[in-house]
Protein backbone atom coordinates (compact mmCIF):
# COMPACT_ATOMS: atom_id res chain seq x y z
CA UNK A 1 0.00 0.00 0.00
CA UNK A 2 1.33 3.26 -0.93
CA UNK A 3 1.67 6.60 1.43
CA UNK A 4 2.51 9.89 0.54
CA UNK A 5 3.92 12.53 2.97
CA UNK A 6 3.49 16.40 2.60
CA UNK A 7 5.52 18.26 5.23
CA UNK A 8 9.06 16.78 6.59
CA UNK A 9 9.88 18.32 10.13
CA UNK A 10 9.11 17.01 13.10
CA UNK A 11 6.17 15.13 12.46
CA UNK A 12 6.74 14.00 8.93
CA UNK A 13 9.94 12.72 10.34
CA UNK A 14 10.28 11.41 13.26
CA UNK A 15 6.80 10.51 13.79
CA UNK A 16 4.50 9.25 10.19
CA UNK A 17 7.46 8.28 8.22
CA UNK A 18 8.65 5.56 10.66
CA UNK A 19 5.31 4.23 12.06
CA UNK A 20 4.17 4.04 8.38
CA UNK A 21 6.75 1.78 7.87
CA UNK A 22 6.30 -0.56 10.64
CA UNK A 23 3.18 -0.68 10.01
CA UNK A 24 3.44 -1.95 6.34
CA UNK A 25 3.15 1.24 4.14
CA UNK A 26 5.43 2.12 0.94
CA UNK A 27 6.48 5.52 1.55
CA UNK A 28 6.53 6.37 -2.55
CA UNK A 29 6.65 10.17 -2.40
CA UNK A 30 7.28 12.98 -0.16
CA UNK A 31 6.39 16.90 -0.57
CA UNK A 32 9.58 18.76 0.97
CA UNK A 33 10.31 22.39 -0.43
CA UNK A 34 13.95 23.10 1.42
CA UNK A 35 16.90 21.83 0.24
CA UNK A 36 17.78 20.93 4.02
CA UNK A 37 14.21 18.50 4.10
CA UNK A 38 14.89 17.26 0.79
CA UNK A 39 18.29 15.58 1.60
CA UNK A 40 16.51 14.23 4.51
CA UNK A 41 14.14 12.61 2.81
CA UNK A 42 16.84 11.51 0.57
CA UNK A 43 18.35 9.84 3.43
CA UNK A 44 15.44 8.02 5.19
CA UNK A 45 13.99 7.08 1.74
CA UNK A 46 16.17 7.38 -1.23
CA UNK A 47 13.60 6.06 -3.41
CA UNK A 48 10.62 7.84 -3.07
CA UNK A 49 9.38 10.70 -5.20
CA UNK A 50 10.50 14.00 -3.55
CA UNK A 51 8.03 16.43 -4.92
CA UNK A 52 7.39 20.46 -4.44
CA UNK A 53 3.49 21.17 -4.12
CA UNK A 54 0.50 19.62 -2.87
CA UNK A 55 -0.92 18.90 -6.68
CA UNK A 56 2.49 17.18 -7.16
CA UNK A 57 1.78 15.12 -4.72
CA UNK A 58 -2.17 14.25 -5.28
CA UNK A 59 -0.93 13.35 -8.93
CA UNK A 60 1.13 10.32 -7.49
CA UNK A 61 -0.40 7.00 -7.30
CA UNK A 62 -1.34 6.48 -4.01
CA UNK A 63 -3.71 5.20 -1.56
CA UNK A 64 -3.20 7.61 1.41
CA UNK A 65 -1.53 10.74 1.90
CA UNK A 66 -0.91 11.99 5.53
CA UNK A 67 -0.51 15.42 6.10
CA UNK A 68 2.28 16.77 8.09
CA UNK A 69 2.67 20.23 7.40
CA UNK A 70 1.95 23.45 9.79
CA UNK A 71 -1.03 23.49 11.15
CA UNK A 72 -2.12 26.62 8.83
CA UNK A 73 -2.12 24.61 6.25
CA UNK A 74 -3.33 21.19 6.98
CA UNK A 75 -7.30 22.16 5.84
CA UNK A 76 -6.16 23.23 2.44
CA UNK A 77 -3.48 20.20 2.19
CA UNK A 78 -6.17 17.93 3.56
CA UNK A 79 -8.80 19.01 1.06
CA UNK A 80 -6.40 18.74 -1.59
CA UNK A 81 -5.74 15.09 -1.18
CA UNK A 82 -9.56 14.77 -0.48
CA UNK A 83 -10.63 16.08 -3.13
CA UNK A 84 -8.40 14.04 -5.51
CA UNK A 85 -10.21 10.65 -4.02
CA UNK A 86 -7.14 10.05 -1.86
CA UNK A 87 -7.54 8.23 2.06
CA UNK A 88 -5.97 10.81 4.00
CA UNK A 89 -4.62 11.05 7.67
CA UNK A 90 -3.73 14.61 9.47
CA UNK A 91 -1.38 15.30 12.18
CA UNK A 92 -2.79 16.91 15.04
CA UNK A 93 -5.09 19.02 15.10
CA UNK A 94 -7.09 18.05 11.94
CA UNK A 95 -8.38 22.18 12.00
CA UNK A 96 -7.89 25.24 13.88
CA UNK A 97 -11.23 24.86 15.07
CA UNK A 98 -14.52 23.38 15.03
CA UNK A 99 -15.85 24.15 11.69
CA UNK A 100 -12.45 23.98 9.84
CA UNK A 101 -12.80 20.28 11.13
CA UNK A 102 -16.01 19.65 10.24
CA UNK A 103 -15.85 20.35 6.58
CA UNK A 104 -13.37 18.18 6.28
CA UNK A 105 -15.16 15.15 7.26
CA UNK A 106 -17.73 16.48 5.15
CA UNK A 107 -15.70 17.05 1.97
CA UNK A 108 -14.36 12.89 2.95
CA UNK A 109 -17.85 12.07 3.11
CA UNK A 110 -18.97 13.51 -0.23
CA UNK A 111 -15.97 12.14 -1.88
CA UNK A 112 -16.19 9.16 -0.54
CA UNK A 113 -12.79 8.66 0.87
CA UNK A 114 -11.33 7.65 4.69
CA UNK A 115 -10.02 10.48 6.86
CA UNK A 116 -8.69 10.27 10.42
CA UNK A 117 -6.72 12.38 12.42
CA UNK A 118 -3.18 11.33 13.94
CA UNK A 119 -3.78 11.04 18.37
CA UNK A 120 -0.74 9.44 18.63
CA UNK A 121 -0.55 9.80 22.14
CA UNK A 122 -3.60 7.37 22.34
CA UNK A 123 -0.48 4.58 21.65
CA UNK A 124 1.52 6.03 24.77
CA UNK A 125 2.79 3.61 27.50
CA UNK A 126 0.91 5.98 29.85
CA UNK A 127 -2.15 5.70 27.48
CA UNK A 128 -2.10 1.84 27.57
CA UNK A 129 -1.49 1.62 31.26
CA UNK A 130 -4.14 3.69 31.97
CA UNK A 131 -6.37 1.08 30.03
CA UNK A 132 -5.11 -1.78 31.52
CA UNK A 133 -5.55 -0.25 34.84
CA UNK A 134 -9.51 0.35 34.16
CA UNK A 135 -9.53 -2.91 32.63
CA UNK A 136 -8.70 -4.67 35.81
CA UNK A 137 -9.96 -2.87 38.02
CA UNK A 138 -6.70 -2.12 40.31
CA UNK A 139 -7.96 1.50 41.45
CA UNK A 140 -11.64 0.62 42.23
CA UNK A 141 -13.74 3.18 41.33
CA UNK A 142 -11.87 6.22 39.16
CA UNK A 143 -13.23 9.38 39.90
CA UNK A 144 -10.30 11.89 38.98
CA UNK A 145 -7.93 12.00 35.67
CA UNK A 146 -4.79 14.75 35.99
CA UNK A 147 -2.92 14.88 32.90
CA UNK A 148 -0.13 16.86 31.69
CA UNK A 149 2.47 17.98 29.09
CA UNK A 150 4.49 20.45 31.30
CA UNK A 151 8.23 21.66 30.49
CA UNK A 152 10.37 24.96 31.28
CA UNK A 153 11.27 27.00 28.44
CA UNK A 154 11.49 30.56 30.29
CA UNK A 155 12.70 32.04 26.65
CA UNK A 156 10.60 31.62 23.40
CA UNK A 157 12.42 29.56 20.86
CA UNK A 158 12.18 31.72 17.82
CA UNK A 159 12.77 28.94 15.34
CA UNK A 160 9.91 27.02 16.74
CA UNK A 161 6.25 28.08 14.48
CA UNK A 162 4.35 26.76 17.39
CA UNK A 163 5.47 29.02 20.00
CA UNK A 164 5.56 32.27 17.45
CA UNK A 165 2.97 31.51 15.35
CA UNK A 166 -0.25 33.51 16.20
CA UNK A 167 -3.50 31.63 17.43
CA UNK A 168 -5.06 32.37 13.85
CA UNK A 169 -2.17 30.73 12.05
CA UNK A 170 -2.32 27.22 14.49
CA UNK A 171 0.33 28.27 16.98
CA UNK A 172 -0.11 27.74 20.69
CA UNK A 173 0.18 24.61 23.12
CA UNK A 174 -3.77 24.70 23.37
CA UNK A 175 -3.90 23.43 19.75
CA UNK A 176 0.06 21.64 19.94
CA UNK A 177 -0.54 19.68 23.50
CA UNK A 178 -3.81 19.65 24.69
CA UNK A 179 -5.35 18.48 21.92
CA UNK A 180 -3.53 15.22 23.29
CA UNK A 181 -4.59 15.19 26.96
CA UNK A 182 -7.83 16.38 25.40
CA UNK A 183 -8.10 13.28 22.80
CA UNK A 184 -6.46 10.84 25.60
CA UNK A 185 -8.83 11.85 28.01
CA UNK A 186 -11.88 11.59 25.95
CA UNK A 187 -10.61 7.84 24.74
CA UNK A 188 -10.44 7.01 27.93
CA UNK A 189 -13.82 8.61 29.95
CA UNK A 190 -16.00 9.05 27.28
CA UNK A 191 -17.80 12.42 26.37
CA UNK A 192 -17.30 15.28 28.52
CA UNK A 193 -18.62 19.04 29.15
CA UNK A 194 -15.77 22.09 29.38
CA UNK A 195 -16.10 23.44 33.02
CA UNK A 196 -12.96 25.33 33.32
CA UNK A 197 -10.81 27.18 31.17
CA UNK A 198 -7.54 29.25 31.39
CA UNK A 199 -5.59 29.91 28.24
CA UNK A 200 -2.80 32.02 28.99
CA UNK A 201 -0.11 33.48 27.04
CA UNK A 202 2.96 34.37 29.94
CA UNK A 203 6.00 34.88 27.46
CA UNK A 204 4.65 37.07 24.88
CA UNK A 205 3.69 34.96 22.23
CA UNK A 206 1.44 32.12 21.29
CA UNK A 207 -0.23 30.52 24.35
CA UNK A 208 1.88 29.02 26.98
CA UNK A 209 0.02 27.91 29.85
CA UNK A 210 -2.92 26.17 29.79
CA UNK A 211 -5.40 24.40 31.96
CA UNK A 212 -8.63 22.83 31.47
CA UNK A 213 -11.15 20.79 33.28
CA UNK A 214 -13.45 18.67 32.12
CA UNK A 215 -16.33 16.61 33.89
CA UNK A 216 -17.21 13.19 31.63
CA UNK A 217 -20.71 12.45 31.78
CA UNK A 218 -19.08 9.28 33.29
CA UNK A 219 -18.41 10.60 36.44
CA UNK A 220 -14.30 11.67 36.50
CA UNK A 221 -13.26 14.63 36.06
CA UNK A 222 -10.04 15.07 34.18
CA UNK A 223 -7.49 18.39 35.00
CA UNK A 224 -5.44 19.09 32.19
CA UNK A 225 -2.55 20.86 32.23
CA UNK A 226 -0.26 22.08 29.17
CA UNK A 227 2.69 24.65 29.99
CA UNK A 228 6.01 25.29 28.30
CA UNK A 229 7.33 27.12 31.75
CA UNK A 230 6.69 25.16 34.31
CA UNK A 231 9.77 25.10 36.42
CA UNK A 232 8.64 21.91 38.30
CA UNK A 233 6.70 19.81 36.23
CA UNK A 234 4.61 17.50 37.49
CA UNK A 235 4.03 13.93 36.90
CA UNK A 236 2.75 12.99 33.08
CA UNK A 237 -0.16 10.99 34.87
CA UNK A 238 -1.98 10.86 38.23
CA UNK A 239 -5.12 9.20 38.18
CA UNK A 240 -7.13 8.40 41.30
CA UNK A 241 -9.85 5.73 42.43
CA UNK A 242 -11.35 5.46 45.70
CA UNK A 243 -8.88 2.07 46.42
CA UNK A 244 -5.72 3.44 45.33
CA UNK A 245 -3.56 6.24 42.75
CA UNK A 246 -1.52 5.35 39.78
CA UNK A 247 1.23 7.47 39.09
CA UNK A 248 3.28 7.22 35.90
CA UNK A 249 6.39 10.05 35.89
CA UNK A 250 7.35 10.51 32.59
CA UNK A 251 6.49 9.75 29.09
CA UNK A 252 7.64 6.39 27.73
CA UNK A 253 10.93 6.74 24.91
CA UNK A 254 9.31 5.97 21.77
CA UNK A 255 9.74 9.60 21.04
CA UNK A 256 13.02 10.03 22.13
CA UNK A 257 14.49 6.96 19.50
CA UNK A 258 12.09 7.97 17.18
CA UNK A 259 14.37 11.34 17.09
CA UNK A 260 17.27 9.59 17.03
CA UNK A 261 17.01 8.05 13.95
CA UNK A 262 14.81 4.78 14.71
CA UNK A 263 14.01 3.10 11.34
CA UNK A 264 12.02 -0.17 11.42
CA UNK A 265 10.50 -2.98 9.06
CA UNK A 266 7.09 -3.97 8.71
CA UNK A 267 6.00 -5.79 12.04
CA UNK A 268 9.27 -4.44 13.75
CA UNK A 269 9.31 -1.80 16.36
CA UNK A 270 11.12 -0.96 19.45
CA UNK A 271 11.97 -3.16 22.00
CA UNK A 272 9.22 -3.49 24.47
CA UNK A 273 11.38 -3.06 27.18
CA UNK A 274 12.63 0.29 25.83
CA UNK A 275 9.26 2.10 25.75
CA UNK A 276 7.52 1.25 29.22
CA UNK A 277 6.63 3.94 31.09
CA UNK A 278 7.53 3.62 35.01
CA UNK A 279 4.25 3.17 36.65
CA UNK A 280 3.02 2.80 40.60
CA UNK A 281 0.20 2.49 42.38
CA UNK A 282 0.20 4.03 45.77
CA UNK A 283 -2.19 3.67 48.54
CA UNK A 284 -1.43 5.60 51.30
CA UNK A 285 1.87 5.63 52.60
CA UNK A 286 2.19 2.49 50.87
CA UNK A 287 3.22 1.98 47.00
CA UNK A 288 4.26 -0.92 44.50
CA UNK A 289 5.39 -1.10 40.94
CA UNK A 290 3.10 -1.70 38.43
CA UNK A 291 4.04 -3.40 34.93
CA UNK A 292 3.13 -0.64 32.47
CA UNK A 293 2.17 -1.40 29.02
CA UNK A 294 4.89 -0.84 26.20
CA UNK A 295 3.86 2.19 23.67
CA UNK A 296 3.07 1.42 19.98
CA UNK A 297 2.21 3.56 17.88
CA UNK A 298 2.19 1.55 14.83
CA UNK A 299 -1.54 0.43 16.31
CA UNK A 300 -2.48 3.97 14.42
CA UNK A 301 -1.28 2.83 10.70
CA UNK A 302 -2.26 -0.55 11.36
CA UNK A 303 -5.90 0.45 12.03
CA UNK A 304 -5.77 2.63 9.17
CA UNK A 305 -4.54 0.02 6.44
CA UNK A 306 -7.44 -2.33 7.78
CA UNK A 307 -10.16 0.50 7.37
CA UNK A 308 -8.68 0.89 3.75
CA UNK A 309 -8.64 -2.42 2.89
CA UNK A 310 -11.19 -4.53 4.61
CA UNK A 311 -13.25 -1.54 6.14
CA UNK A 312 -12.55 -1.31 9.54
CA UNK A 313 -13.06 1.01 11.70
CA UNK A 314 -10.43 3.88 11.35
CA UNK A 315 -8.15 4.24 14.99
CA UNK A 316 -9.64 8.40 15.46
CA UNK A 317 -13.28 8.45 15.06
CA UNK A 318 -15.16 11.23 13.56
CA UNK A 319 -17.11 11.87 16.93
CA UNK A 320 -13.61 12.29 18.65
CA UNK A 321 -12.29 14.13 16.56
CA UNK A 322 -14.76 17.24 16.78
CA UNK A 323 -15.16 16.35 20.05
CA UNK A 324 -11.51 17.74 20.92
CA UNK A 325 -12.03 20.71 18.56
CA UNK A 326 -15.44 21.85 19.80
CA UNK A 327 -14.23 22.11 23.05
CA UNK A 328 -10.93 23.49 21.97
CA UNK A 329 -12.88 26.60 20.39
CA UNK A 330 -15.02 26.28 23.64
CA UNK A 331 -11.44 27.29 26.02
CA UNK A 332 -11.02 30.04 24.15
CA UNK A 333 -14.34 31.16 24.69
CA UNK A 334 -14.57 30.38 28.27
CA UNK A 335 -11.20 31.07 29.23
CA UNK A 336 -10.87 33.34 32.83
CA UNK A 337 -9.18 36.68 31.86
């Protein structure tokens, strides 16, 4: 099955380009405009088209083309593809906000083609601990999710789009981070109302500090909390049941050796001991280890070539996917001045 890329940074790179391999994909052409992105995607795959343009790209043979550009321009990349009859998959978020998101499942629809967007975190060892942990039970009854993405960068970065790009253009952690917690959550506790919002901006720039709460109309409430300066971040995952906490520090390393240069096969991937989160569950004064589930996100592209080829379900659904950006426009909205 053949894949198409537009947009080689971070994502294209590190993330699409290696999981689409693993999970079975032909990456046969790549849309890369500097001369710096070309010769890397001469280097991770010296055979596949490199092409300049979007309409380059949707003139390719191929039956999916995942869109990794910056977030400006992933509605008018996506309805490119779309529009040419081609499966496509976005990188977070799908649209800058509700209705951007919208008529793109509608243009899908009416052409008649699959679209999902890329959650990735969903495939975290945190992600699939926190499902195991439900699944058995080993917290009794879960009544509180806190979630976070929390790091100290006291300085903008200047080279980085999603800290100086304006809300408008799809900069901001709102749209970068907590459209994760938000989508994690959501997989996890079902549908949930916005009760709290504070979307700050504390360097000067895009937004920088974040936190929402939400209440699931299954009874936990999950506090998320994205911030690019806090100076003592706290841990990735605390989730409490009335029997006992699970606490899980950091994020697992799939991310890390992604960066540095991971490359797999189909049905290879990283070691499962490599990409375990450290997970325990306290009670009290009292706490154990708990085996976390390793990460994988080559479940995504997996789920994706089934819903192409046999019609499965795709890994994001529709309903999940406007559920993170309705209530993305809704922070905005509701956010405490």
């Amino acid at each position: 099955m053949k894949a198409g890329i537009i947009g080689y940074g971070m994502a294209g790179r590190y993330f699409h380009g290696p999981t689409l391999l693993a999970s079975g994909f032909h990456v046969t052409a790549i849309c890369a405009r500097s001369l710096d992105k070309k010769a890397a995607v001469h280097q991770d795959f010296p055979r596949a088209v490199i092409v300049n343009s979007i309409d380059e790209l949707v003139a390719e043979d191929l039956d999916l083309i995942v869109v990794a550009s910056p977030n400006e321009f992933h509605s008018q990349h996506a309805l490119a593809a779309i529009n040419s009859g081609i499966n496509t998959v976005v990188d977070k978020p799908m649209g800058r906000d509700y209705y951007e998101t919208l008529g793109l499942y509608e243009a899908a629809e009416l052409n008649g083609v699959l679209l999902t967007v890329s959650f990735n975190r969903i495939w975290d060892s945190d992600s699939l601990t926190i499902k195991k942990v439900i699944q058995e039970g080993a917290l009794g009854n879960i009544f509180r999710l806190e979630s976070r993405f929390e790091r100290f960068r006291p300085e903008r970065n200047s080279g980085s789009w999603r800290e100086s790009t304006s809300i408008e253009a799809g900069g901001g952690v709102l749209l970068d981070l907590q459209s994760h917690l938000l989508a994690t959550a959501i997989d996890f506790f079902g549908d949930a109302d916005l009760v709290f919002s504070s979307v700050r901006s504390i360097r000067g720039g895009s937004d920088d500090d974040v936190l929402l709460v939400l209440k699931h109309h299954s009874g936990v409430d999950s506090y998320l909390s994205s911030s690019a300066i806090s100076g003592s971040p706290g841990p990735k995952i605390r989730l409490n049941g009335d029997k006992a906490t699970l606490v899980i520090t950091e994020l697992d390393k799939q991310e890390e050796l992604l960066r540095k240069g991971f490359r797999g096969s189909p049905g290879e991937w990283l070691d499962s001991d490599e990409i375990r989160s450290s997970a325990k569950i306290h009670k009290g004064t009292d706490s154990f280890s708990y085996k976390s589930e390793p990460g994988f996100y080559p479940a995504f592209y997996n789920a994706v070539r089934l819903a192409i080829e046999y019609g499965n379900d795709l890994p994001v659904s529709r309903e999940l996917s406007l559920s993170v950006a309705r209530i993305i426009d809704q922070a905005r909205q509701m956010s405490i001045r």
